[in-house]
C-alpha atoms as a PDB file:
ATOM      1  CA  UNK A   1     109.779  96.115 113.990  1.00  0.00           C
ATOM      2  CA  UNK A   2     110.195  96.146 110.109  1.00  0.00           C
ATOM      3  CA  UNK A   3     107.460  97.424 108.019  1.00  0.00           C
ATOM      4  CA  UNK A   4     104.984  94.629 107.123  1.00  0.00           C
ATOM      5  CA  UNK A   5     103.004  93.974 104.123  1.00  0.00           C
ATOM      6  CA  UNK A   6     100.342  91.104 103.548  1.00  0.00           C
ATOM      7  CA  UNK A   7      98.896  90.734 100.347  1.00  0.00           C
ATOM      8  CA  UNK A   8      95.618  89.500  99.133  1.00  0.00           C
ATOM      9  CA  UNK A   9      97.252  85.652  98.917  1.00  0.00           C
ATOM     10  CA  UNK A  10      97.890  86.033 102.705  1.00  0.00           C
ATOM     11  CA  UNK A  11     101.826  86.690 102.231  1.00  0.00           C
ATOM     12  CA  UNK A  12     103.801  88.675 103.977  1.00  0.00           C
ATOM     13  CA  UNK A  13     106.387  90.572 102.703  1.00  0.00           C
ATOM     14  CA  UNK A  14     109.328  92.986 104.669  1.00  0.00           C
ATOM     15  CA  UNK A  15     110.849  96.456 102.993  1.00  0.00           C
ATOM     16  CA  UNK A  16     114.356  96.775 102.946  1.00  0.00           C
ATOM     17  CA  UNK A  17     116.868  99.441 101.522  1.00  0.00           C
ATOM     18  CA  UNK A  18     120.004  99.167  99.906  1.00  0.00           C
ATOM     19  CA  UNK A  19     122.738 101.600  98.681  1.00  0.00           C
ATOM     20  CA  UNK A  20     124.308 100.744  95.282  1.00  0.00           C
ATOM     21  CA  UNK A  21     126.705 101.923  93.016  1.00  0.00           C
ATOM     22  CA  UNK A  22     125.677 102.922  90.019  1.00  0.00           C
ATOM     23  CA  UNK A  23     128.256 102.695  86.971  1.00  0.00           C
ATOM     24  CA  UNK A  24     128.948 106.342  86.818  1.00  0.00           C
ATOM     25  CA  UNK A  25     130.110 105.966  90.396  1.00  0.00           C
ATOM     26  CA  UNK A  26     126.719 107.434  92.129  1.00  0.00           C
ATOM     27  CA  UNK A  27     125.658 106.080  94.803  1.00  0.00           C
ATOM     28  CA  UNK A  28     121.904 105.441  94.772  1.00  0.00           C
ATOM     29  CA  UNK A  29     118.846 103.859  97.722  1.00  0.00           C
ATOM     30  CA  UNK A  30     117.271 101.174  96.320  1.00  0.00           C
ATOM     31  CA  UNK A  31     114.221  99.733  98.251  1.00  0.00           C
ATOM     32  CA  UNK A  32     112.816  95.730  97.633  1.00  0.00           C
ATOM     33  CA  UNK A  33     110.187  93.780  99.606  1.00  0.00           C
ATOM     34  CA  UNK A  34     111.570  89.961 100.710  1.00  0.00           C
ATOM     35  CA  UNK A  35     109.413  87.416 102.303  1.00  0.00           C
ATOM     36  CA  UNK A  36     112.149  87.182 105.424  1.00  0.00           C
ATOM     37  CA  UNK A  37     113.780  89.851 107.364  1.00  0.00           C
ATOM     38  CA  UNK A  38     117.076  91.000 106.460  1.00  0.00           C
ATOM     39  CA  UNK A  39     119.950  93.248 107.072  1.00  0.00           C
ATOM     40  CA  UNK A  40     118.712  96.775 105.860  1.00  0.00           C
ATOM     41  CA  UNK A  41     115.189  96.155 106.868  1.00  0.00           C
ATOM     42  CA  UNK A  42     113.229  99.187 107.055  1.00  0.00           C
ATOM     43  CA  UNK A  43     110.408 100.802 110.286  1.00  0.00           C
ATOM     44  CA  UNK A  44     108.437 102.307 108.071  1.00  0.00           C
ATOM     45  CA  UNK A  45     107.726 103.753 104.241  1.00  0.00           C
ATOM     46  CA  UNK A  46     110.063 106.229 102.802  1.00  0.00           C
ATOM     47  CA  UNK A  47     108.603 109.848 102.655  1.00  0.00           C
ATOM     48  CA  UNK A  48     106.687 110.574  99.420  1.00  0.00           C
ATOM     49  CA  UNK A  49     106.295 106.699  98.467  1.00  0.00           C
ATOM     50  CA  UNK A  50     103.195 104.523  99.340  1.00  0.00           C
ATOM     51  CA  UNK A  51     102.303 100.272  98.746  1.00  0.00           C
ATOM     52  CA  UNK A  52     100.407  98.881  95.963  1.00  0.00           C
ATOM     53  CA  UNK A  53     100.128  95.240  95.265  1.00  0.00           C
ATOM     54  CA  UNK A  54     100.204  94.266  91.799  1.00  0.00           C
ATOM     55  CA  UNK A  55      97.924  93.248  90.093  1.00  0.00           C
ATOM     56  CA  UNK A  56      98.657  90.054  88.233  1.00  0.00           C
ATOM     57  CA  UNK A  57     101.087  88.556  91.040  1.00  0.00           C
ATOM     58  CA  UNK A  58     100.271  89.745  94.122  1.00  0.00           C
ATOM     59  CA  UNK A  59     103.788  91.633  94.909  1.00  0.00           C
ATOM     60  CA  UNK A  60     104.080  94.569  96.739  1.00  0.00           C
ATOM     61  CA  UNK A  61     105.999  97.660  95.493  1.00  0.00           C
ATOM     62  CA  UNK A  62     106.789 101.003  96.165  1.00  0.00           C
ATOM     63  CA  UNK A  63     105.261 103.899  93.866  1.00  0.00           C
ATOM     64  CA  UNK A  64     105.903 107.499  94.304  1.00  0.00           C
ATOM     65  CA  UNK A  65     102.922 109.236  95.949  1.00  0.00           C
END
């Protein structure tokens, strides 16, 4: 089951990761929230990151603990 958030306007949003490559060739995790589940959809927070909603628009995102 993906990892769930609901925010204070009742929406839920899914985490997902992605690998990209940067333009020096590195390959780097990004993480996103997405209203439906998709490929890459994550179980459960990454270690040493937690949730916050912002403020002004009610989207979840990951900050480093």
């Amino acid at each position: 089951m993906p990892y769930a958030f609901t925010n204070k306007k009742g929406v839920t949003y899914y985490l997902h990761s992605r690998e990209v490559k940067l333009r020096g060739g590195k390959m780097q995790t990004i993480y996103y929230f997405a209203r439906e589940v998709r490929p890459g959809a994550l179980d459960d927070v990454p270690a040493g990151y937690t949730v916050v909603e912002t403020a002004k628009t009610g989207m979840p995102i990951l900050k480093k603990a």
